[in-house]
PDB file of N, CA and C in Angstrom:
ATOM      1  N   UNK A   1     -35.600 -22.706 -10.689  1.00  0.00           N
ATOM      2  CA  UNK A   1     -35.947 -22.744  -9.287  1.00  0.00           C
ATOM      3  C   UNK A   1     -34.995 -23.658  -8.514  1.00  0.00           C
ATOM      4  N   UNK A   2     -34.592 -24.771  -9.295  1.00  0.00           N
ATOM      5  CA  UNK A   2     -33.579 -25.748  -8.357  1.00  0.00           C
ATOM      6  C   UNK A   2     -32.475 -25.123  -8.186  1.00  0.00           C
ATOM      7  N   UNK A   3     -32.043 -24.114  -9.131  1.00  0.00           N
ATOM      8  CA  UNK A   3     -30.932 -24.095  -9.382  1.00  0.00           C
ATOM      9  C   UNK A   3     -30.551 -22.675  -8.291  1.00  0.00           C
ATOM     10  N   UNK A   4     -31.481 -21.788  -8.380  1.00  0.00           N
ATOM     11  CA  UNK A   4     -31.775 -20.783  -7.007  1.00  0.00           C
ATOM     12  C   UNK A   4     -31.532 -21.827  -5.767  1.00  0.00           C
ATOM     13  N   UNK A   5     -32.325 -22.837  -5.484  1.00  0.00           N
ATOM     14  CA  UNK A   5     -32.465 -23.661  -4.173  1.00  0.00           C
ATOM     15  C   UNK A   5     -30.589 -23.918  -4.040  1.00  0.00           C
ATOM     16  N   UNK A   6     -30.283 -24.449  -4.965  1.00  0.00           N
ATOM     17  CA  UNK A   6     -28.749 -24.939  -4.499  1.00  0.00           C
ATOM     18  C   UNK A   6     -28.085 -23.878  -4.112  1.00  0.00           C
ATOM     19  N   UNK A   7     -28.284 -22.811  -4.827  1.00  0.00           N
ATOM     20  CA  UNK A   7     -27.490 -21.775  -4.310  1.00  0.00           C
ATOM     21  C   UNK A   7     -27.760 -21.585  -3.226  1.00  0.00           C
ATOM     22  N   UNK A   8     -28.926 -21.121  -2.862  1.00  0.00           N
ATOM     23  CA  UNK A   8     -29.311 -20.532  -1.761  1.00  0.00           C
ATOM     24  C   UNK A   8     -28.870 -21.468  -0.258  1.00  0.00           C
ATOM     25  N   UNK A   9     -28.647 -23.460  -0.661  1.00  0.00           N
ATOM     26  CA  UNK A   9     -28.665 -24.028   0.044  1.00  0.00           C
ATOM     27  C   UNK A   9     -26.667 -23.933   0.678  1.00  0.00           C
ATOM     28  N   UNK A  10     -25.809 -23.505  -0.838  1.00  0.00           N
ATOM     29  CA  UNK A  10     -24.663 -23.594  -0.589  1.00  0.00           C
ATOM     30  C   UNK A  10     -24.561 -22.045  -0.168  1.00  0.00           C
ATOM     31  N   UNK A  11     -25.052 -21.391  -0.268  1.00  0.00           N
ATOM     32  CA  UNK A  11     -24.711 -19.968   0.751  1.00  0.00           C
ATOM     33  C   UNK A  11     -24.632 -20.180   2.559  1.00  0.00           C
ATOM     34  N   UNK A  12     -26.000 -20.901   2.264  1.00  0.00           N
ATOM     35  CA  UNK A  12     -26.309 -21.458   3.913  1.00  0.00           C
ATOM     36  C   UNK A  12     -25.038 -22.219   4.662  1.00  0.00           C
ATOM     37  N   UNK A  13     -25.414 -23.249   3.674  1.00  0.00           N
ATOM     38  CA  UNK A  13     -23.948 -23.907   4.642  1.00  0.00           C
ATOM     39  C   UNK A  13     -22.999 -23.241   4.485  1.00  0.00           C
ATOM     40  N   UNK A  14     -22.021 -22.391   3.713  1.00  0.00           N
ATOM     41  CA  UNK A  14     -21.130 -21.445   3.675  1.00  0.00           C
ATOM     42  C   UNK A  14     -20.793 -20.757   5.235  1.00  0.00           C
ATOM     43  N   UNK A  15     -22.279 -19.651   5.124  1.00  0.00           N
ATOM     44  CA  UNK A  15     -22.691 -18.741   6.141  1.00  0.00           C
ATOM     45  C   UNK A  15     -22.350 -19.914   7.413  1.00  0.00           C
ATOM     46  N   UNK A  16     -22.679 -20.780   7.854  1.00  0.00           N
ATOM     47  CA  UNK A  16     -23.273 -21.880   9.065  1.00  0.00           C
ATOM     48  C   UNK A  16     -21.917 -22.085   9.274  1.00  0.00           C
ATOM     49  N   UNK A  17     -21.059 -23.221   7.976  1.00  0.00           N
ATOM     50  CA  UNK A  17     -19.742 -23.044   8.587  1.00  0.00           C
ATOM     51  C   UNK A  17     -18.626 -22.206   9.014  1.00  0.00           C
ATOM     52  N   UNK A  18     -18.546 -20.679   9.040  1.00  0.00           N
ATOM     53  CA  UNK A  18     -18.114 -20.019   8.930  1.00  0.00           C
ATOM     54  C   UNK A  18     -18.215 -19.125  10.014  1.00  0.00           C
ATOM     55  N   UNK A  19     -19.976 -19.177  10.574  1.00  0.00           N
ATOM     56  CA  UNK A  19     -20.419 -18.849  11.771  1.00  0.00           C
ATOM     57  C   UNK A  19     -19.764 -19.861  13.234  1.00  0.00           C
ATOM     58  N   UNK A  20     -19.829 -21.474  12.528  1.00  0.00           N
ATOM     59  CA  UNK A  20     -18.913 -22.443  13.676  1.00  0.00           C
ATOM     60  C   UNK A  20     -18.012 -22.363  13.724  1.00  0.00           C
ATOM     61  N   UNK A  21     -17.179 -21.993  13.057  1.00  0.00           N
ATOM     62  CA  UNK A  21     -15.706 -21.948  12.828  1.00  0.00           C
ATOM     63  C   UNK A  21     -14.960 -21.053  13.838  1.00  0.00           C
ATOM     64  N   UNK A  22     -15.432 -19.986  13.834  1.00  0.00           N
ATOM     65  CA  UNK A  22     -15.460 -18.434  14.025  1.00  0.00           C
ATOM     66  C   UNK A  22     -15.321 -18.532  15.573  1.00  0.00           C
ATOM     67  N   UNK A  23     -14.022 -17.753  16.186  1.00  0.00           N
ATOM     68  CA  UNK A  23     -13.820 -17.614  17.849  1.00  0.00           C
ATOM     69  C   UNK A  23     -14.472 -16.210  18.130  1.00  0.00           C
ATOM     70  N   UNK A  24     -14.640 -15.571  18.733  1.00  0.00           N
ATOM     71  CA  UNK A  24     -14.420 -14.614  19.512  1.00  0.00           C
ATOM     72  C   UNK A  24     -13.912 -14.292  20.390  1.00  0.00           C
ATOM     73  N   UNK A  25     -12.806 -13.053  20.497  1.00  0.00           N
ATOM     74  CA  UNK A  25     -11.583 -12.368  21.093  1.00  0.00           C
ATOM     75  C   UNK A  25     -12.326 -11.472  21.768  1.00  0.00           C
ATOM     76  N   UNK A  26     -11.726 -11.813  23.249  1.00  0.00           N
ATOM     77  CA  UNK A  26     -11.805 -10.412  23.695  1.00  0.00           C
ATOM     78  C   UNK A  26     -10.437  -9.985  24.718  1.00  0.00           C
ATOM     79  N   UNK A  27     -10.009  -8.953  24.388  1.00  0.00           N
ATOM     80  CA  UNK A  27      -8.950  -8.652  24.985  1.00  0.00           C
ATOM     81  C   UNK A  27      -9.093  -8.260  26.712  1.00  0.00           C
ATOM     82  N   UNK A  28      -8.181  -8.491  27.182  1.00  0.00           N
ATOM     83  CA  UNK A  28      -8.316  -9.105  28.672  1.00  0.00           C
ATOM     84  C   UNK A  28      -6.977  -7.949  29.480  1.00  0.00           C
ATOM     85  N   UNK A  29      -6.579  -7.187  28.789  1.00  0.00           N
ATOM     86  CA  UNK A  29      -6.301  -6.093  29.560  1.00  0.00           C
ATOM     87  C   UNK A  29      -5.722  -5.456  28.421  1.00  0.00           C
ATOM     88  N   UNK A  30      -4.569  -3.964  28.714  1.00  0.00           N
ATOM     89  CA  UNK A  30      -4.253  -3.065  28.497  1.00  0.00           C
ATOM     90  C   UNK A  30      -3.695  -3.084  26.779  1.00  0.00           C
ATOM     91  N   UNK A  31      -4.827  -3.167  25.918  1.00  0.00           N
ATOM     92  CA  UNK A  31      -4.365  -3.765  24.762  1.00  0.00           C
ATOM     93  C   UNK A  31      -3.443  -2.441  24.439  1.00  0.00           C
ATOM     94  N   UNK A  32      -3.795  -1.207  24.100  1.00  0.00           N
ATOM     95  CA  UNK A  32      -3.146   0.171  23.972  1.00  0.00           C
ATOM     96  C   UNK A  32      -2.114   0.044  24.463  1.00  0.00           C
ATOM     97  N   UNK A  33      -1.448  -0.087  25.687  1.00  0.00           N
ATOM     98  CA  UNK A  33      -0.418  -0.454  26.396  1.00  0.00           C
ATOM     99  C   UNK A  33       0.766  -1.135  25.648  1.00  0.00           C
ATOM    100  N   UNK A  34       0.036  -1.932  25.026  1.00  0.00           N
ATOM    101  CA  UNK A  34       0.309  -3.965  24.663  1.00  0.00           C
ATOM    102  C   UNK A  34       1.169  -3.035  23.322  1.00  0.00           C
ATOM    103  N   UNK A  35       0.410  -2.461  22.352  1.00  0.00           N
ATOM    104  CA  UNK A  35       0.691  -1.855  21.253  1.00  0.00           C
ATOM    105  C   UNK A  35       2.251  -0.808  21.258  1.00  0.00           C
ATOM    106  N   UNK A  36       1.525   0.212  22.276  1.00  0.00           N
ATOM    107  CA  UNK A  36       2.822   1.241  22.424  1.00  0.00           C
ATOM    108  C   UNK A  36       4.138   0.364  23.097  1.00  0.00           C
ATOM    109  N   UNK A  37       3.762  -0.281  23.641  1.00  0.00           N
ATOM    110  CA  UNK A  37       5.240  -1.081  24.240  1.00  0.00           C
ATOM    111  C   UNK A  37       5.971  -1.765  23.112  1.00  0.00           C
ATOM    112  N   UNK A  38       5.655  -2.566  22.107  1.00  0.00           N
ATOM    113  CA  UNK A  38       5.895  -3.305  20.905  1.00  0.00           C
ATOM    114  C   UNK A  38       5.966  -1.987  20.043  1.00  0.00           C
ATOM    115  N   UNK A  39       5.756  -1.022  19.793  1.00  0.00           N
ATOM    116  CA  UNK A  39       6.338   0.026  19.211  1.00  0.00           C
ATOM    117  C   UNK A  39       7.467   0.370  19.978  1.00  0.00           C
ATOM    118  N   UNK A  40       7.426   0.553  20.877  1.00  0.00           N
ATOM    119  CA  UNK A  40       9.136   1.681  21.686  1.00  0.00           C
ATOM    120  C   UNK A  40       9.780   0.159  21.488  1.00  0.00           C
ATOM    121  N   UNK A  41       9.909  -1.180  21.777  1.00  0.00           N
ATOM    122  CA  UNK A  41      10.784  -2.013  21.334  1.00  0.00           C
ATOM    123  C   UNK A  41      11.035  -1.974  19.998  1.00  0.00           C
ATOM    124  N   UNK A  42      10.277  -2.127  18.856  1.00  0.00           N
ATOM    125  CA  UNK A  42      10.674  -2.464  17.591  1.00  0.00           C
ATOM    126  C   UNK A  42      11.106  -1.342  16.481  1.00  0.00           C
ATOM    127  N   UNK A  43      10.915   0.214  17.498  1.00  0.00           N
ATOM    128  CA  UNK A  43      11.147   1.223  16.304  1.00  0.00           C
ATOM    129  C   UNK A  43      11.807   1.454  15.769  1.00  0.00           C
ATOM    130  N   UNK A  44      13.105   1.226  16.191  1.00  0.00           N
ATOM    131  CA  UNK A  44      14.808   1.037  15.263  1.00  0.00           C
ATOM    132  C   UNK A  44      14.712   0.060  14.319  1.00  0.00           C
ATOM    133  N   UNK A  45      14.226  -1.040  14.646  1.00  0.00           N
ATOM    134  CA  UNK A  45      14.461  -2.076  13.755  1.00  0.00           C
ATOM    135  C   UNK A  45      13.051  -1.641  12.595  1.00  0.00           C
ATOM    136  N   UNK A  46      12.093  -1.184  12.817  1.00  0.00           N
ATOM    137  CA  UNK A  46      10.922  -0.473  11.736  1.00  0.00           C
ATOM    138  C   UNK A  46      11.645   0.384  10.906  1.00  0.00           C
ATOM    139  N   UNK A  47      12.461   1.573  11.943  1.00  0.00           N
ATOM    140  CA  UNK A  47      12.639   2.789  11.389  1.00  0.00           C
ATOM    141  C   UNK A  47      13.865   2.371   9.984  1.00  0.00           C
ATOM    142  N   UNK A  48      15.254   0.934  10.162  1.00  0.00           N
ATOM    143  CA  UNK A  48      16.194   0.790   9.413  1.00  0.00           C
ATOM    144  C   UNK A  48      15.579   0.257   8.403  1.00  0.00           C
ATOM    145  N   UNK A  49      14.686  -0.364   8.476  1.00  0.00           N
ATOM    146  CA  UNK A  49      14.024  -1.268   7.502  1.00  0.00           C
ATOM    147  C   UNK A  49      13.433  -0.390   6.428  1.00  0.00           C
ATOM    148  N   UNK A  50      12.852   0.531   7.085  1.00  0.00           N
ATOM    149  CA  UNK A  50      11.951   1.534   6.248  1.00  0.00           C
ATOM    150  C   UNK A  50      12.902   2.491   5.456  1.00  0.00           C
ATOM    151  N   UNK A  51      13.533   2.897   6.192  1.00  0.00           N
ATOM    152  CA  UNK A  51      14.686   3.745   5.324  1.00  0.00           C
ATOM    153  C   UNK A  51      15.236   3.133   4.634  1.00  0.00           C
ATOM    154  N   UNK A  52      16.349   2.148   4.705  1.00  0.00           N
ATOM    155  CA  UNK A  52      17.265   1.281   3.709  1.00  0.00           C
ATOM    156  C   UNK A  52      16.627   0.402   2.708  1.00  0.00           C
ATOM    157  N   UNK A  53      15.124   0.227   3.188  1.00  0.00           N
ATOM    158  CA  UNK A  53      14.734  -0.991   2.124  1.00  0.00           C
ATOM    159  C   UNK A  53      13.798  -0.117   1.343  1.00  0.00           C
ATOM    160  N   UNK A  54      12.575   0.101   1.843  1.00  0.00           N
ATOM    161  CA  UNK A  54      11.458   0.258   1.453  1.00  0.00           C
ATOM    162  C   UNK A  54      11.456   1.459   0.479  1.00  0.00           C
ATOM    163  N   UNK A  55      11.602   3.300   1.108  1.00  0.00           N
ATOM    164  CA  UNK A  55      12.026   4.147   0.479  1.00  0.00           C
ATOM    165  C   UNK A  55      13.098   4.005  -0.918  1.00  0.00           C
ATOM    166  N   UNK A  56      14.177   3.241  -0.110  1.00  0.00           N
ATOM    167  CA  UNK A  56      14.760   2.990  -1.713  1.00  0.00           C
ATOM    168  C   UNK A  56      14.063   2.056  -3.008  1.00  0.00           C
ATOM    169  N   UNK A  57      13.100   1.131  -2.838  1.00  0.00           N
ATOM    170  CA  UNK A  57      12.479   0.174  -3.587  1.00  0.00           C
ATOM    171  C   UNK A  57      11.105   1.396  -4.103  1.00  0.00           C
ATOM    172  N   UNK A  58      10.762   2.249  -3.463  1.00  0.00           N
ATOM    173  CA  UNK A  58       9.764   2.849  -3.905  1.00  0.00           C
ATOM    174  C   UNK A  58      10.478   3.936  -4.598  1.00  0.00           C
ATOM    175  N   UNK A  59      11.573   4.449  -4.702  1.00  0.00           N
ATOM    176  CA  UNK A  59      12.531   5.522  -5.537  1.00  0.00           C
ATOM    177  C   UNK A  59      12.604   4.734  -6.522  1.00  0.00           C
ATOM    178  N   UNK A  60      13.158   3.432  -6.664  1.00  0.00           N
ATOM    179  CA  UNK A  60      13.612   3.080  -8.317  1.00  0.00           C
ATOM    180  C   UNK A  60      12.663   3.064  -8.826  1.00  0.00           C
ATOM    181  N   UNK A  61      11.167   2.134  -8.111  1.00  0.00           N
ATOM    182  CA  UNK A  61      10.131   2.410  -8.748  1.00  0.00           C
ATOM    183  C   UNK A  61       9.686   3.493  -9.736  1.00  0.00           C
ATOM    184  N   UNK A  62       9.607   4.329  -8.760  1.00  0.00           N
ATOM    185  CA  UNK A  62       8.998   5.830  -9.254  1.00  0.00           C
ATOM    186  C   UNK A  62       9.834   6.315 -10.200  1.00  0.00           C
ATOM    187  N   UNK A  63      11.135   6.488 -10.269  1.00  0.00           N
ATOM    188  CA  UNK A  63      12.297   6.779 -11.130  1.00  0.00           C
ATOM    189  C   UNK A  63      12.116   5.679 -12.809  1.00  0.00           C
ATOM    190  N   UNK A  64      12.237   4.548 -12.182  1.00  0.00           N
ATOM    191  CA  UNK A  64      11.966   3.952 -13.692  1.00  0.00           C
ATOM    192  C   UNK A  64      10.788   4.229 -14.860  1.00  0.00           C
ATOM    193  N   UNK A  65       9.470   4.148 -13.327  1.00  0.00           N
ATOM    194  CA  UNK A  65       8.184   4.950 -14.233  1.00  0.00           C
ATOM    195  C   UNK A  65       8.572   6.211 -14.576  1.00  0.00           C
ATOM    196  N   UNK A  66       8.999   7.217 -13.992  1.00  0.00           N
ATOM    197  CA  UNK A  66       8.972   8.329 -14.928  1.00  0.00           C
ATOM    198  C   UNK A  66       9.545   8.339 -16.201  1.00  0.00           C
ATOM    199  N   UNK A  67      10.818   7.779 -16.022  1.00  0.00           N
ATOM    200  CA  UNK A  67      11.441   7.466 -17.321  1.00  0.00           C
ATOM    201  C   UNK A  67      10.577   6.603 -18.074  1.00  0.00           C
ATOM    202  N   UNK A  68       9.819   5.765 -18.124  1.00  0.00           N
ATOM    203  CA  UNK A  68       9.418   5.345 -19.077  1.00  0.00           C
ATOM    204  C   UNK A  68       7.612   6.697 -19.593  1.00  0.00           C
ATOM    205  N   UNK A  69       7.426   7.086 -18.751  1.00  0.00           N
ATOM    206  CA  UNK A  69       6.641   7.562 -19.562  1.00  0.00           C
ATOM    207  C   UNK A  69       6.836   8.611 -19.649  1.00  0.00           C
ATOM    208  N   UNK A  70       8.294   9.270 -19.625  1.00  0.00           N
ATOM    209  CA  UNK A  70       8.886  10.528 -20.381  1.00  0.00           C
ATOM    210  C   UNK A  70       9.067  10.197 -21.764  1.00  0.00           C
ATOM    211  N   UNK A  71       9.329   9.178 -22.062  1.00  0.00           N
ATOM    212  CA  UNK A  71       9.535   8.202 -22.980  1.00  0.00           C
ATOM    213  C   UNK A  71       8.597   7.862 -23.875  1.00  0.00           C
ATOM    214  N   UNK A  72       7.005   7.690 -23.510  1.00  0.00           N
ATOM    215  CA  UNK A  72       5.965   7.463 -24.004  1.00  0.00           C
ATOM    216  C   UNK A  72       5.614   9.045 -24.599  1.00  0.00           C
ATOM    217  N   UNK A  73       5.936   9.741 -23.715  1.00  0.00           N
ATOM    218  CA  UNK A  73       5.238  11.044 -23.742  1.00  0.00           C
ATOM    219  C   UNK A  73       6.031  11.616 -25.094  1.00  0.00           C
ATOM    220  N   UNK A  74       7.351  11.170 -25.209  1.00  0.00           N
ATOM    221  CA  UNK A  74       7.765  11.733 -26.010  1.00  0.00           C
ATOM    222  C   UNK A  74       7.661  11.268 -27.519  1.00  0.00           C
ATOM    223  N   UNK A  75       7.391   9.975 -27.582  1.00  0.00           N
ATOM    224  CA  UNK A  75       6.653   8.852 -28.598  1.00  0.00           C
ATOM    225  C   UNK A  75       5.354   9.850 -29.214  1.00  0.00           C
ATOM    226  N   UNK A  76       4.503   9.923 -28.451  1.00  0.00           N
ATOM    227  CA  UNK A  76       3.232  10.347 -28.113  1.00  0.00           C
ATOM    228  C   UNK A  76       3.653  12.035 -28.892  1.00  0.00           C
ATOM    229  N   UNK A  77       4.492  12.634 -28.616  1.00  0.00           N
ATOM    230  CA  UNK A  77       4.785  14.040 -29.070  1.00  0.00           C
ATOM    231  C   UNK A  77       5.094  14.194 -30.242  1.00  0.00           C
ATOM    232  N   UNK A  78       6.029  13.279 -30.854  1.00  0.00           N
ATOM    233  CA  UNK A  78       6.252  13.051 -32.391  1.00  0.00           C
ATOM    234  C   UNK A  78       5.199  12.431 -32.955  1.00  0.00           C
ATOM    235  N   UNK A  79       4.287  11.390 -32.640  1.00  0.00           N
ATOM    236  CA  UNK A  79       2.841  11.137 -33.342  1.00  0.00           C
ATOM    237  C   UNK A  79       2.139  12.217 -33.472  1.00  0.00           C
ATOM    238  N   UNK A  80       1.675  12.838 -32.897  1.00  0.00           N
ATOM    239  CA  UNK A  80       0.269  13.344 -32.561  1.00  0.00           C
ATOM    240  C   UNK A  80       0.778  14.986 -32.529  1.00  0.00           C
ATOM    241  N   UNK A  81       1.914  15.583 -31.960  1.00  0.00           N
ATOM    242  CA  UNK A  81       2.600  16.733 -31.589  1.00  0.00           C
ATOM    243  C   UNK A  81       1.917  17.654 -30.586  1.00  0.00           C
ATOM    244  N   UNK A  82       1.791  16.976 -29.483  1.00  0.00           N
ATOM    245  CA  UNK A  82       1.216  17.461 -28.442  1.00  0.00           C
ATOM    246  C   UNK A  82       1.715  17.026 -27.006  1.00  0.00           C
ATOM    247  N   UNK A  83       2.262  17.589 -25.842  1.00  0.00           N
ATOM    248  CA  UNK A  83       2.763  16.831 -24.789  1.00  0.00           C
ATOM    249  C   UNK A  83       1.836  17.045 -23.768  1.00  0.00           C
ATOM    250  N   UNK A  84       1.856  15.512 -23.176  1.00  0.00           N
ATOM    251  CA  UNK A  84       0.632  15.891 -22.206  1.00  0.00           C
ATOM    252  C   UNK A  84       1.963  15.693 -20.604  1.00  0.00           C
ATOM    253  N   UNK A  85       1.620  16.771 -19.980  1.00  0.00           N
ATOM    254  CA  UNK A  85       2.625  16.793 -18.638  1.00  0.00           C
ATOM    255  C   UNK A  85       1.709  16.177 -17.237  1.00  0.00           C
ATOM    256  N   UNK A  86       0.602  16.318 -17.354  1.00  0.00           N
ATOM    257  CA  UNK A  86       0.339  15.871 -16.114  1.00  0.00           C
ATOM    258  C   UNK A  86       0.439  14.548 -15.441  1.00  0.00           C
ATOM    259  N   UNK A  87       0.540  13.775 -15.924  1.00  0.00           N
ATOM    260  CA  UNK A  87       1.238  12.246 -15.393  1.00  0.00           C
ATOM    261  C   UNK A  87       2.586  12.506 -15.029  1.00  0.00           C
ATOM    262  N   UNK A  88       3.252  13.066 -15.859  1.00  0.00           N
ATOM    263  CA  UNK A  88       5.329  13.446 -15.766  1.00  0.00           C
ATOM    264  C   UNK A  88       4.897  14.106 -14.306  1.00  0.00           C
ATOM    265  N   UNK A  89       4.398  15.418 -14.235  1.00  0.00           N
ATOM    266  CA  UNK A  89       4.747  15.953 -13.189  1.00  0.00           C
ATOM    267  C   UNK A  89       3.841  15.264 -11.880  1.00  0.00           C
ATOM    268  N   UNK A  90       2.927  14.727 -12.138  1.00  0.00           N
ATOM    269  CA  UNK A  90       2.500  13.491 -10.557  1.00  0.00           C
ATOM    270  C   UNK A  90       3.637  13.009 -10.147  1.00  0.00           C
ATOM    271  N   UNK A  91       4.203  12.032 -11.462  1.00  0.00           N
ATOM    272  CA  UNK A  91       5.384  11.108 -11.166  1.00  0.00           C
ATOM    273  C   UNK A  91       6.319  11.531 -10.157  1.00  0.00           C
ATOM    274  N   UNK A  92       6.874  12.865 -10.710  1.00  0.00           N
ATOM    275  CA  UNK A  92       7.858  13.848 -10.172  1.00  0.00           C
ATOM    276  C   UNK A  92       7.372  14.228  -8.697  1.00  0.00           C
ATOM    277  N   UNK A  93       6.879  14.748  -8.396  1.00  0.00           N
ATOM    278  CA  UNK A  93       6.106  14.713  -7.173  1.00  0.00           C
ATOM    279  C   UNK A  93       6.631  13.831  -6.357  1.00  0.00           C
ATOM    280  N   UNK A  94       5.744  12.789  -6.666  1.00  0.00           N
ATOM    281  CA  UNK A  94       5.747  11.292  -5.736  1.00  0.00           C
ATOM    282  C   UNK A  94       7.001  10.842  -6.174  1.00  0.00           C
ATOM    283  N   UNK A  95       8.090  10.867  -6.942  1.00  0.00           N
ATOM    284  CA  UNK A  95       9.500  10.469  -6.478  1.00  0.00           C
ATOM    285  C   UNK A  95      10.374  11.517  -5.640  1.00  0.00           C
ATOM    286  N   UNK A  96      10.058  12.627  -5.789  1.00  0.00           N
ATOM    287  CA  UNK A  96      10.870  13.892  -4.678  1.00  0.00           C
ATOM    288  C   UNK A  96      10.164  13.807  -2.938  1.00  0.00           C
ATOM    289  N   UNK A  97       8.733  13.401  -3.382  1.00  0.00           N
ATOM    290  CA  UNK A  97       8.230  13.151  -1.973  1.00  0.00           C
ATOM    291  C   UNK A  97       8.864  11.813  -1.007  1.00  0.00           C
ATOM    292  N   UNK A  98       8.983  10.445  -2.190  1.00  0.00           N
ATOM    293  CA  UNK A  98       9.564   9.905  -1.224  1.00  0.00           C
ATOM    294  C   UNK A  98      10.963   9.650  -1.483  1.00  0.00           C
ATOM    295  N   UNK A  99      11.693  10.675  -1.961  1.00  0.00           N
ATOM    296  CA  UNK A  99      13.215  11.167  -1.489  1.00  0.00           C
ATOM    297  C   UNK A  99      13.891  11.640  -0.310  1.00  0.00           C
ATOM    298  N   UNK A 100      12.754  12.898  -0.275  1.00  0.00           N
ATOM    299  CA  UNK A 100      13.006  13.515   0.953  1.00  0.00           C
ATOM    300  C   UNK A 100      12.285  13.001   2.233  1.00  0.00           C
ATOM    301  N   UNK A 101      11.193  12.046   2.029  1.00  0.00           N
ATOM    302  CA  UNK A 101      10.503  11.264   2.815  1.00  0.00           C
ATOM    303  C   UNK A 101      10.989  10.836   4.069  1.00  0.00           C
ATOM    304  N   UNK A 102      12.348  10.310   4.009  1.00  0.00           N
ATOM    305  CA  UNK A 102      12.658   9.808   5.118  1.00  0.00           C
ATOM    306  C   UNK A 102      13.721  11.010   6.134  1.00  0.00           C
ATOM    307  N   UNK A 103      13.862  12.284   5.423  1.00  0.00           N
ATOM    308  CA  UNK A 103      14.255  13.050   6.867  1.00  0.00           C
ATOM    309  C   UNK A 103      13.217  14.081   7.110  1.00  0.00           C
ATOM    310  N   UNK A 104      11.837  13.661   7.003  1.00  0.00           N
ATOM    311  CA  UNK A 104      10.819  14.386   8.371  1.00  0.00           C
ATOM    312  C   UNK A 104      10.026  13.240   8.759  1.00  0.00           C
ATOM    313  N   UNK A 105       9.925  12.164   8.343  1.00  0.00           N
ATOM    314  CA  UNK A 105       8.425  11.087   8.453  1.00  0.00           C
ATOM    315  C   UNK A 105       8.469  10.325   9.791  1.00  0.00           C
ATOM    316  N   UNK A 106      10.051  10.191  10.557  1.00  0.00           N
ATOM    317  CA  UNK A 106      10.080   9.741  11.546  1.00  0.00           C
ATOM    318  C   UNK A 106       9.456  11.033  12.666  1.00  0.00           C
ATOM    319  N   UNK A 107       9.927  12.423  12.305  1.00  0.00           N
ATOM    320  CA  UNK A 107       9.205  12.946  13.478  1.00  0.00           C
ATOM    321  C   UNK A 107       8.118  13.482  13.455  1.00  0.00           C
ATOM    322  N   UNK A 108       6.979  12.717  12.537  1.00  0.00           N
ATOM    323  CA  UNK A 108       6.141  13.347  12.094  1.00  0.00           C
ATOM    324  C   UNK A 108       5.251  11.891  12.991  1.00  0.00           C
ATOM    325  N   UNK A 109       6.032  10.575  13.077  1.00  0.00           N
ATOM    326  CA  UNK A 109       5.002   9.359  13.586  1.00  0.00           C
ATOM    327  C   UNK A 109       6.031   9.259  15.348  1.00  0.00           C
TER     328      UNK A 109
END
C-alpha cells in the first residue's frame, strides 16, 4: 500500500510539474502563410540537400543490405537448399525506388 502511495504521489508531482511548466501557443496570424513562404525560400537549398545527400545515403544503404542478404540467402541455400526471395526482391524494390526517386518526387511535392 505505501509503496502504491509513493507512486501514485510521484506521478502527481510529475503530472503538477509538467502541467506548471507548460506555455500555451497560440498563433497570432497567418501561420499557413508563415509555412508556404519558408518553403518557396528554402526549396533549393531542401531540394540539393535531398538529392546529393540523403537519396545517395539511403542507396548505399539499401545496396549494401541487399548484398548482404543475397549473401545470407545464399548461405541459407547451401544449408537447408531452399531460396527464400521475398526479402531480395523488397530490397530491390526499395533500392530502384529510391534511385529513380529523385527525378519525379520534386514534382510530385
Amino acid at each position: 500500500m505505501k509503496k502504491i502511495m509513493r507512486f501514485v504521489s510521484a506521478a502527481g508531482l510529475a503530472v503538477g510539474a509538467m502541467l506548471a511548466m507548460s506555455v500555451t501557443a497560440f498563433a497570432a496570424g497567418d501561420v499557413a502563410g508563415a509555412v508556404t513562404s519558408t518553403w518557396s525560400t528554402a526549396r533549393q537549398q531542401i531540394v540539393n540537400i535531398v538529392d546529393n545527400v540523403v537519396f545517395p545515403c539511403l542507396d548505399i544503404l539499401l545496396a549494401i543490405l541487399l548484398f548482404v542478404k543475397i549473401g545470407g540467402a545464399y548461405l541459407d541455400y547451401r544449408k537447408h537448399g531452399q531460396m527464400e526471395w521475398t526479402p531480395i526482391a523488397i530490397i530491390f524494390g526499395g533500392l530502384i525506388f529510391t534511385l529513380t526517386c529523385p527525378l519525379y518526387i520534386w514534382n510530385i511535392v
